[in-house]
C-alpha atoms as a PDB file:
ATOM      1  CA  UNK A   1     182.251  83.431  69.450  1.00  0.00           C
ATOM      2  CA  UNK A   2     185.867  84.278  68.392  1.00  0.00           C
ATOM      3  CA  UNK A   3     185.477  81.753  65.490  1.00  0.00           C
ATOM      4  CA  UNK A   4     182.369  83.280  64.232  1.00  0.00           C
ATOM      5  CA  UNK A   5     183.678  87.010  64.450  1.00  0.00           C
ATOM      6  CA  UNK A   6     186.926  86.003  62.613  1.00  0.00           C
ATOM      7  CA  UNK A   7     184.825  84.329  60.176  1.00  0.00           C
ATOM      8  CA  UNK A   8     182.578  87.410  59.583  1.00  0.00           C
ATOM      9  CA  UNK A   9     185.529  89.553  59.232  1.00  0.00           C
ATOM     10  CA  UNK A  10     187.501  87.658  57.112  1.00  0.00           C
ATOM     11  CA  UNK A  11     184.544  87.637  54.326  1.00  0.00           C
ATOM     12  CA  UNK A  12     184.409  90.977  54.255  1.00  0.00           C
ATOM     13  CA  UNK A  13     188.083  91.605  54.022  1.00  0.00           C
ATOM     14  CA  UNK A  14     188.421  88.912  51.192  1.00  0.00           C
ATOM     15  CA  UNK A  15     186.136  90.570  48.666  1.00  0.00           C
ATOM     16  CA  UNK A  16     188.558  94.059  49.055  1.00  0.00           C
ATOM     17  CA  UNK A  17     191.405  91.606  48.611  1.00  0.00           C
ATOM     18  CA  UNK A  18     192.448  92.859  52.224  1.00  0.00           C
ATOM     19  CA  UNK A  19     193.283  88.674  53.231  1.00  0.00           C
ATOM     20  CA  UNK A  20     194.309  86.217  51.148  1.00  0.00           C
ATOM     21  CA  UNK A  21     191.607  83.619  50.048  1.00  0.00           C
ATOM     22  CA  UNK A  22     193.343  81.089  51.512  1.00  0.00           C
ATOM     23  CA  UNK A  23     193.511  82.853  54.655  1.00  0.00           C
ATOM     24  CA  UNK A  24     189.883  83.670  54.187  1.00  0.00           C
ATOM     25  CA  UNK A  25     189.254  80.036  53.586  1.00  0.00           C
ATOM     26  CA  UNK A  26     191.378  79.017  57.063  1.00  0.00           C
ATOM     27  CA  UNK A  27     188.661  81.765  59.182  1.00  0.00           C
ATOM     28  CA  UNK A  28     185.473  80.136  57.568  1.00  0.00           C
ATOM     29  CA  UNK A  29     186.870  76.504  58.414  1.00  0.00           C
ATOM     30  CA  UNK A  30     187.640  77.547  61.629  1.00  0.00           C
ATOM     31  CA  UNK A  31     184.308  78.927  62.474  1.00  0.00           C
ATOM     32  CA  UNK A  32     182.989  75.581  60.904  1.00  0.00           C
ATOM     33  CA  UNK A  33     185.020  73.290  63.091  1.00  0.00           C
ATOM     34  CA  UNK A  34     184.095  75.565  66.365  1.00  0.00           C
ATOM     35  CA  UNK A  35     180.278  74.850  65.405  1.00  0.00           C
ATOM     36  CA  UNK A  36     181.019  70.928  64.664  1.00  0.00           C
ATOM     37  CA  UNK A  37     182.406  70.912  68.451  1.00  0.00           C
ATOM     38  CA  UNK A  38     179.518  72.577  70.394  1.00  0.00           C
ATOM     39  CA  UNK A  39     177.446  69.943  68.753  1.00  0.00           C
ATOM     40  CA  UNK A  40     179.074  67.370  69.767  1.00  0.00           C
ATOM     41  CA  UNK A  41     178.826  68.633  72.948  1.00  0.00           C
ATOM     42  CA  UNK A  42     175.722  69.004  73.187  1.00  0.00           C
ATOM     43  CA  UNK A  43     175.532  65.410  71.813  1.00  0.00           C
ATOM     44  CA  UNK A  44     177.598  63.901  75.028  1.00  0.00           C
ATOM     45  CA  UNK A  45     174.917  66.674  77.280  1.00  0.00           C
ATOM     46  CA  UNK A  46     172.052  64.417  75.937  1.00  0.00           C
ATOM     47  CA  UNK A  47     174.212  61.185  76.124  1.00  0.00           C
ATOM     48  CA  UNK A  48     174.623  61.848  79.863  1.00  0.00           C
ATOM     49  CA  UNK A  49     170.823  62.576  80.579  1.00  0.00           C
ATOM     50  CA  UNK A  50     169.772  59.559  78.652  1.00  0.00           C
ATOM     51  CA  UNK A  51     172.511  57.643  81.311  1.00  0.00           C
ATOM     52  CA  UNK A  52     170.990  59.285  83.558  1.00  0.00           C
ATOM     53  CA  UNK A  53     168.020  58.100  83.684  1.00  0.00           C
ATOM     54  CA  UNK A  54     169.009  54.572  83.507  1.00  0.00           C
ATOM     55  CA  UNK A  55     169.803  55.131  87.404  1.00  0.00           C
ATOM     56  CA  UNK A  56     166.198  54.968  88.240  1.00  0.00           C
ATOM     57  CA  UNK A  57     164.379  52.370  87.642  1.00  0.00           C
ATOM     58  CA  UNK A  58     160.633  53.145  86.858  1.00  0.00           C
ATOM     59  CA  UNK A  59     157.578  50.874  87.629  1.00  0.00           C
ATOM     60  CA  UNK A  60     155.006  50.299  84.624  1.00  0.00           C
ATOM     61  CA  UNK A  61     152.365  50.086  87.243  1.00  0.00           C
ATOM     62  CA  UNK A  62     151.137  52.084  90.065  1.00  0.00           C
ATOM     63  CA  UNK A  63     150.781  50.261  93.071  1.00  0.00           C
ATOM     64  CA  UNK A  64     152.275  49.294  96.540  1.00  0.00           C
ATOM     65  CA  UNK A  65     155.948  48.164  96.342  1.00  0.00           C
ATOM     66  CA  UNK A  66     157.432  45.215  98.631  1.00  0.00           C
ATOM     67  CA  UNK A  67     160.411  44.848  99.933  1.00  0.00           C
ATOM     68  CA  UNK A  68     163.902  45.250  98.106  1.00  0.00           C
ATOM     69  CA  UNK A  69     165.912  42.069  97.260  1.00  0.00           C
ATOM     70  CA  UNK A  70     169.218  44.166  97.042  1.00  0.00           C
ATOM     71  CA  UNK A  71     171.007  47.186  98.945  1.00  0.00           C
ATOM     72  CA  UNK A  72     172.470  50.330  97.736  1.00  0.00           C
ATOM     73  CA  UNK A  73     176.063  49.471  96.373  1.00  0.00           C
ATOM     74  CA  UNK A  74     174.899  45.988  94.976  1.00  0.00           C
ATOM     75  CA  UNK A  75     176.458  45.228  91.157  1.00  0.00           C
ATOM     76  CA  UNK A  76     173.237  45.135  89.246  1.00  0.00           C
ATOM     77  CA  UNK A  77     173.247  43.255  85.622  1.00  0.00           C
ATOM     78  CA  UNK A  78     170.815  43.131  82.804  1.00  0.00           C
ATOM     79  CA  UNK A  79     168.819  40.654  82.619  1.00  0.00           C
ATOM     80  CA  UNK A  80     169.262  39.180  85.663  1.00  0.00           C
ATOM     81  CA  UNK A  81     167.062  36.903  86.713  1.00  0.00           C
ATOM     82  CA  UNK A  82     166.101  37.979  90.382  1.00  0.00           C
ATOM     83  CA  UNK A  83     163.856  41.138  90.579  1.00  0.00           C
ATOM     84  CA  UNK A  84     165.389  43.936  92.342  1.00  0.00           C
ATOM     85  CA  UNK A  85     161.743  44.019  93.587  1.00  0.00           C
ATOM     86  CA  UNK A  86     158.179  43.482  93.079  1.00  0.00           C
ATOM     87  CA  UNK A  87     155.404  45.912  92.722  1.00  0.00           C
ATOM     88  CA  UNK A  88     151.651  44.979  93.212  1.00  0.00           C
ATOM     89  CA  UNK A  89     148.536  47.073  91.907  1.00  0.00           C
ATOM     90  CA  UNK A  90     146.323  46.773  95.146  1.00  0.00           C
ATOM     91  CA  UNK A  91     143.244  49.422  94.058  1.00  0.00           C
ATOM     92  CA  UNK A  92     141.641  47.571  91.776  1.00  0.00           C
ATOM     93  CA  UNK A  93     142.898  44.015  92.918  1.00  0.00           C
ATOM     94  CA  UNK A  94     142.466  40.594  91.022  1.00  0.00           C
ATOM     95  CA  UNK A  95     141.416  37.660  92.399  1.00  0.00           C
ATOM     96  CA  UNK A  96     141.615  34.224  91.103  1.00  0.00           C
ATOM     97  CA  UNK A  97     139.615  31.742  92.026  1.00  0.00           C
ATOM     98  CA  UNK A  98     138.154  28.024  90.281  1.00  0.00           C
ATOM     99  CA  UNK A  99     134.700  26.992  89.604  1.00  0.00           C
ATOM    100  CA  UNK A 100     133.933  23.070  88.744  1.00  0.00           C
ATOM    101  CA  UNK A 101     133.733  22.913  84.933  1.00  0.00           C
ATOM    102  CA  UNK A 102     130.445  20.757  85.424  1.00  0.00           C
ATOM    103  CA  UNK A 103     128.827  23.133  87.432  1.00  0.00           C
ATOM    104  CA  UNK A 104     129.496  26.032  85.015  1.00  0.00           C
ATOM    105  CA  UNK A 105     127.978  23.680  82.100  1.00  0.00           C
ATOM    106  CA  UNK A 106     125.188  23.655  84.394  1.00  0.00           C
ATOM    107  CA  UNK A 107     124.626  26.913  84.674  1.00  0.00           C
ATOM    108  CA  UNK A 108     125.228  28.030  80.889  1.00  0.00           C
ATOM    109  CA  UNK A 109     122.250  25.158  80.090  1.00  0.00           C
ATOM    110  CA  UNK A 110     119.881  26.803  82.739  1.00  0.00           C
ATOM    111  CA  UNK A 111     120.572  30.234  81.656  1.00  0.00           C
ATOM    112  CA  UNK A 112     119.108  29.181  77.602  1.00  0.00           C
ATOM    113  CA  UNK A 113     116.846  26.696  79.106  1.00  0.00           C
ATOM    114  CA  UNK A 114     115.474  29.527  81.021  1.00  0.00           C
ATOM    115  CA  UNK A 115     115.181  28.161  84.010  1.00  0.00           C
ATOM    116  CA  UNK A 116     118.178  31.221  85.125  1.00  0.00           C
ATOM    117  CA  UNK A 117     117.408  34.329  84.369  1.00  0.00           C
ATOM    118  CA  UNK A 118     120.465  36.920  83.641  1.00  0.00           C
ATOM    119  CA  UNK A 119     120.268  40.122  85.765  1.00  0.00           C
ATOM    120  CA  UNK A 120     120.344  42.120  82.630  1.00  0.00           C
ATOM    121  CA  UNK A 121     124.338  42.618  83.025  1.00  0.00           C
ATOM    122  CA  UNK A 122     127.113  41.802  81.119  1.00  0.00           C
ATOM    123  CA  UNK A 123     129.304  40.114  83.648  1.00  0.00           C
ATOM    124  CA  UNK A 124     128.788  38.200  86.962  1.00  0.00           C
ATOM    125  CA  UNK A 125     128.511  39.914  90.236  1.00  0.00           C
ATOM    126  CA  UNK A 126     131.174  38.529  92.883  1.00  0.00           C
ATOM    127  CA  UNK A 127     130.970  38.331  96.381  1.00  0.00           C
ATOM    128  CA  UNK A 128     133.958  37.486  98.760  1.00  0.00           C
ATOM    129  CA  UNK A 129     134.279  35.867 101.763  1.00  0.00           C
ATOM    130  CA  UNK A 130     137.229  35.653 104.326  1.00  0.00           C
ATOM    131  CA  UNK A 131     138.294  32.539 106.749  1.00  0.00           C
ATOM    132  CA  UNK A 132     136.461  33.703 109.433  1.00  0.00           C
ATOM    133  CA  UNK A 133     132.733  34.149 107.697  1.00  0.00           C
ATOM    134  CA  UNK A 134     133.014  37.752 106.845  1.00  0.00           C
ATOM    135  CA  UNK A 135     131.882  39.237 103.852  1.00  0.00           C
ATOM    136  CA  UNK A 136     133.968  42.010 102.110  1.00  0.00           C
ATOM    137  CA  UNK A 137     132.209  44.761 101.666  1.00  0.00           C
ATOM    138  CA  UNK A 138     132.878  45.489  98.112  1.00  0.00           C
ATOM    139  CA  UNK A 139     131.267  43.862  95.456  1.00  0.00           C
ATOM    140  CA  UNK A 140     133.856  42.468  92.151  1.00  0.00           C
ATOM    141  CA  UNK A 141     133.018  41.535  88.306  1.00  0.00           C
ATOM    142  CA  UNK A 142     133.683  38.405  86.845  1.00  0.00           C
ATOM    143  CA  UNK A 143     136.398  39.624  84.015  1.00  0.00           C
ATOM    144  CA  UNK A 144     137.511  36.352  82.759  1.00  0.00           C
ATOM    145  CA  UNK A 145     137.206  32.427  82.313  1.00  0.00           C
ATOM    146  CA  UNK A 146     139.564  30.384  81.015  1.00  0.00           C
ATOM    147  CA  UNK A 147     138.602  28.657  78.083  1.00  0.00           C
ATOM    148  CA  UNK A 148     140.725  25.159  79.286  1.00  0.00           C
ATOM    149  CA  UNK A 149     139.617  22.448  82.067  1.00  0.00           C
ATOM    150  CA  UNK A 150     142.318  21.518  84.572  1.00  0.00           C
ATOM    151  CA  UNK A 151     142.219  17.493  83.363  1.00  0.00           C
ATOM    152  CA  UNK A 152     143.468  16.037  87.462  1.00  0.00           C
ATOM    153  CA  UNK A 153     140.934  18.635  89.271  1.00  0.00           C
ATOM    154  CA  UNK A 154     138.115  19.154  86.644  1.00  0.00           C
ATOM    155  CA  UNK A 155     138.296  23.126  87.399  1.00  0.00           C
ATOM    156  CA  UNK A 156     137.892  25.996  85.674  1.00  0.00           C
ATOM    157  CA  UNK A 157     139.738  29.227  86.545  1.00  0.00           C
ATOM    158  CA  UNK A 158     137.862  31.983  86.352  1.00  0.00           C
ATOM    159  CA  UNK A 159     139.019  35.925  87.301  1.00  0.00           C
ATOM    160  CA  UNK A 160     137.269  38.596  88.879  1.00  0.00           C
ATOM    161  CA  UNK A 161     138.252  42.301  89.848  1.00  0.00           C
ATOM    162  CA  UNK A 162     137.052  44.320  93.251  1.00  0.00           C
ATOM    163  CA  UNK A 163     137.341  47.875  94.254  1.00  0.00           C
ATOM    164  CA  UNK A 164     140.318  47.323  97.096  1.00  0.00           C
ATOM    165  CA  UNK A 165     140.181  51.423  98.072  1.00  0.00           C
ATOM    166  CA  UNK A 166     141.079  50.544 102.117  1.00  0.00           C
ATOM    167  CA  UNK A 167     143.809  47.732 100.662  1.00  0.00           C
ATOM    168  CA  UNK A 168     141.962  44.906 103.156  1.00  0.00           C
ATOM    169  CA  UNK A 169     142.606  42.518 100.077  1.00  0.00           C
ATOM    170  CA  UNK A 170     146.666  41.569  99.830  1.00  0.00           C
ATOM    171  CA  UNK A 171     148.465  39.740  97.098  1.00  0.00           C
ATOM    172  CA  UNK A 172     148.191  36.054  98.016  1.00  0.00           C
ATOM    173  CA  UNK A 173     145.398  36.161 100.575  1.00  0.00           C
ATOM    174  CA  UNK A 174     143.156  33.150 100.566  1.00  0.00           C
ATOM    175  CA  UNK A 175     139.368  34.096 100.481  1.00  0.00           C
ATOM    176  CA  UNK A 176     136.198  31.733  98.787  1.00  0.00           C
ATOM    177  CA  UNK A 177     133.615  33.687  96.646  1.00  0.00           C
ATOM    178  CA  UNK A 178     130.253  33.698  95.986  1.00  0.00           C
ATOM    179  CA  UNK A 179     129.114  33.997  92.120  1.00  0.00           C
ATOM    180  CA  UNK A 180     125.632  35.704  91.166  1.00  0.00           C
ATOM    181  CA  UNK A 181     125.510  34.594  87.358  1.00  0.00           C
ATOM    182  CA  UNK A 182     121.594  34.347  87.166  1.00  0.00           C
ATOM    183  CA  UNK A 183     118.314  34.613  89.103  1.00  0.00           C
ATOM    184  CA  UNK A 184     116.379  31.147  89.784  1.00  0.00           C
ATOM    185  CA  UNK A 185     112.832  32.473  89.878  1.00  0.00           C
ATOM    186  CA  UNK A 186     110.008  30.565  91.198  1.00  0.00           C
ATOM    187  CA  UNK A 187     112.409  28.510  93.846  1.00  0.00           C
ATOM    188  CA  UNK A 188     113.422  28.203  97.295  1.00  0.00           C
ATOM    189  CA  UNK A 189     115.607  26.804  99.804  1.00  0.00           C
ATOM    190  CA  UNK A 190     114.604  24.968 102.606  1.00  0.00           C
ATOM    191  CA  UNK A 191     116.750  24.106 105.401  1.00  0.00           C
ATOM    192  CA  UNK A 192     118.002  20.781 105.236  1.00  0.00           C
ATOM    193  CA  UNK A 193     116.275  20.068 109.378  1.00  0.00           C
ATOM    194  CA  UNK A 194     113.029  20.770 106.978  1.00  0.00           C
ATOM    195  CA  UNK A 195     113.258  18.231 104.351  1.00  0.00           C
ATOM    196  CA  UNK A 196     111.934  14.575 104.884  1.00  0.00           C
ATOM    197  CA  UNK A 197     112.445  11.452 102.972  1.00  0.00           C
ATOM    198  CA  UNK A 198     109.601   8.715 101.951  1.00  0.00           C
ATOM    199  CA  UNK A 199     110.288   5.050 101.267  1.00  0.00           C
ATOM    200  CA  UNK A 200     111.078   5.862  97.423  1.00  0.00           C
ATOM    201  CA  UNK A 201     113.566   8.869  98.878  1.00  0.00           C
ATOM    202  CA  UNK A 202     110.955  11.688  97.618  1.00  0.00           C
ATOM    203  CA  UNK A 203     111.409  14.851  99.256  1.00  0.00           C
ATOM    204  CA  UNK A 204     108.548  16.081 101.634  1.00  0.00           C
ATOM    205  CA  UNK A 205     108.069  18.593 103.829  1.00  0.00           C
ATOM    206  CA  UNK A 206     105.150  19.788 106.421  1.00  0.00           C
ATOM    207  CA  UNK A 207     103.593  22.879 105.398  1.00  0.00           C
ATOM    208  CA  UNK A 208     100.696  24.607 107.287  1.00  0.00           C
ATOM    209  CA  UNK A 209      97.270  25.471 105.039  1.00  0.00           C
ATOM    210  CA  UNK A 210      95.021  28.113 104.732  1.00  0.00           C
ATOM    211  CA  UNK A 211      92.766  26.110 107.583  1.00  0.00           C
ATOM    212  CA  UNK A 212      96.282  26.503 110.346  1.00  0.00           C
ATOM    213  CA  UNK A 213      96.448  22.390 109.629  1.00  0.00           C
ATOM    214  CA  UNK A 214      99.661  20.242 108.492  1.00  0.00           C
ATOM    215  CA  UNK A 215      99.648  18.483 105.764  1.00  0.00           C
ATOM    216  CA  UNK A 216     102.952  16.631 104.214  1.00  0.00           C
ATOM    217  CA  UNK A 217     103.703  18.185 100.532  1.00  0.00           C
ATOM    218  CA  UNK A 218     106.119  16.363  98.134  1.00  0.00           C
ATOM    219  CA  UNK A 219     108.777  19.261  96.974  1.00  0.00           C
ATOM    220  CA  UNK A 220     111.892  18.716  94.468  1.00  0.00           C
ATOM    221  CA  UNK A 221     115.018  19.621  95.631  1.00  0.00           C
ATOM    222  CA  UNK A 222     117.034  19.672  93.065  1.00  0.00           C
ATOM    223  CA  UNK A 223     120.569  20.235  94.453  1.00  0.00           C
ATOM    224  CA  UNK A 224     122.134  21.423  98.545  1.00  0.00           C
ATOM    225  CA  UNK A 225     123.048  25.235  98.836  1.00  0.00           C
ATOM    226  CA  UNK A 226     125.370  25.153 102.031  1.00  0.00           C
ATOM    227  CA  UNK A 227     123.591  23.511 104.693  1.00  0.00           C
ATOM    228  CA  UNK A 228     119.488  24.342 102.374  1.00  0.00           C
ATOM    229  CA  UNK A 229     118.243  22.271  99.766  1.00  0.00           C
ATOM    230  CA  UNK A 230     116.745  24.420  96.328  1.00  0.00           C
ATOM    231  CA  UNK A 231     113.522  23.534  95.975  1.00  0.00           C
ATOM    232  CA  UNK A 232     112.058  24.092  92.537  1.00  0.00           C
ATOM    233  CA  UNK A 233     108.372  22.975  92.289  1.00  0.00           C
END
């Protein structure tokens, strides 16, 4: 302020010859210099903030966070290579899971032979199931398939996501799932206590007619669904 009144002053006074110019020149260099400092000041003011915020360390998800591999006090370093921490996203959740490569070449020739028909949506509907036989009550969406075939297993990974909103679903857990990729019309399963074998291993079973009489019918069962057989025709 002192700099800037002294500099006012002084230009005044120099055009009545009242100062020197040199003096004149010494007021508005002064003034300059004063202004020079308070922004560098204000420089080091954002310096500081900027350092400040390099105190916290900020997740670039939102999610759950586990526990902390460090204490207050502990010499941190960049780039080190153990996490100070993890954080996991929890609402929506992935979960991995593998599907044999032959069966999904199965499916894909069904679905443009027509023998599957697409529900009408883009991606495949995913149900889970837990160790103990229950069924998670959320439905997920297939998301992904890899595009490469595990050569030793023959598996194909394959990605879906699921609405985790009462966090039942943890990073890590192990669950199996259920994929509804098409619609086999005109088929059914049969329970495998059902299904008879001839002499030439045809599938048979007894069916009741219109008359309340049993009579043996030759089925195809194509493939086992848990402990059913499909039958096609």
């Amino acid at each position: 302020v002192k700099a800037r009144a002294d500099a006012k002053r002084s230009s005044e006074l120099v055009k009545i010859n009242a100062v020197s110019k040199q003096s004149d020149d010494a007021a508005q260099a002064a003034h300059k210099s004063a202004l020079a400092n308070q922004k560098a000041a204000q420089a080091a003011v954002a310096t500081a903030k900027v350092n400040m915020q390099y105190t916290k360390v900020l997740s670039p998800i939102s999610g759950r966070i586990s526990r902390s591999e460090f204490t207050e006090g502990a010499l941190m370093a960049a780039y080190q290579a153990t996490p100070l921490t993890r954080a996991q996203q929890l609402d929506p959740i992935y979960v991995d899971v593998t599907q044999k490569a032959d069966d999904l070449m199965r499916i894909r020739r069904d679905l443009a032979s027509g023998a599957l028909k697409s529900d009408g949506k883009d991606t495949a509907r995913v149900q889970l199931v837990f160790d103990d036989g229950s069924v998670y009550a959320h439905e997920g969406e297939l998301t992904f398939t890899d595009v490469t075939v595990n050569e030793s297993t023959g598996m194909v990974n394959i990605r879906a996501v699921f609405p985790n909103p009462d966090k039942v679903l943890l990073p890590g857990l192990y669950v199996r799932a259920n994929l509804v990729e098409g619609v086999r019309p005109d088929s059914i399963v049969i329970p495998m206590q059902c299904v008879m074998r001839d002499a030439k291993g045809n599938a048979a079973v007894y069916a009741i007619d219109a008359d309340n009489k049993v009579a043996s019918r030759k089925i195809t069962a194509t493939r086992t669904i848990g402990t059913n057989w499909l039958g096609e025709s």
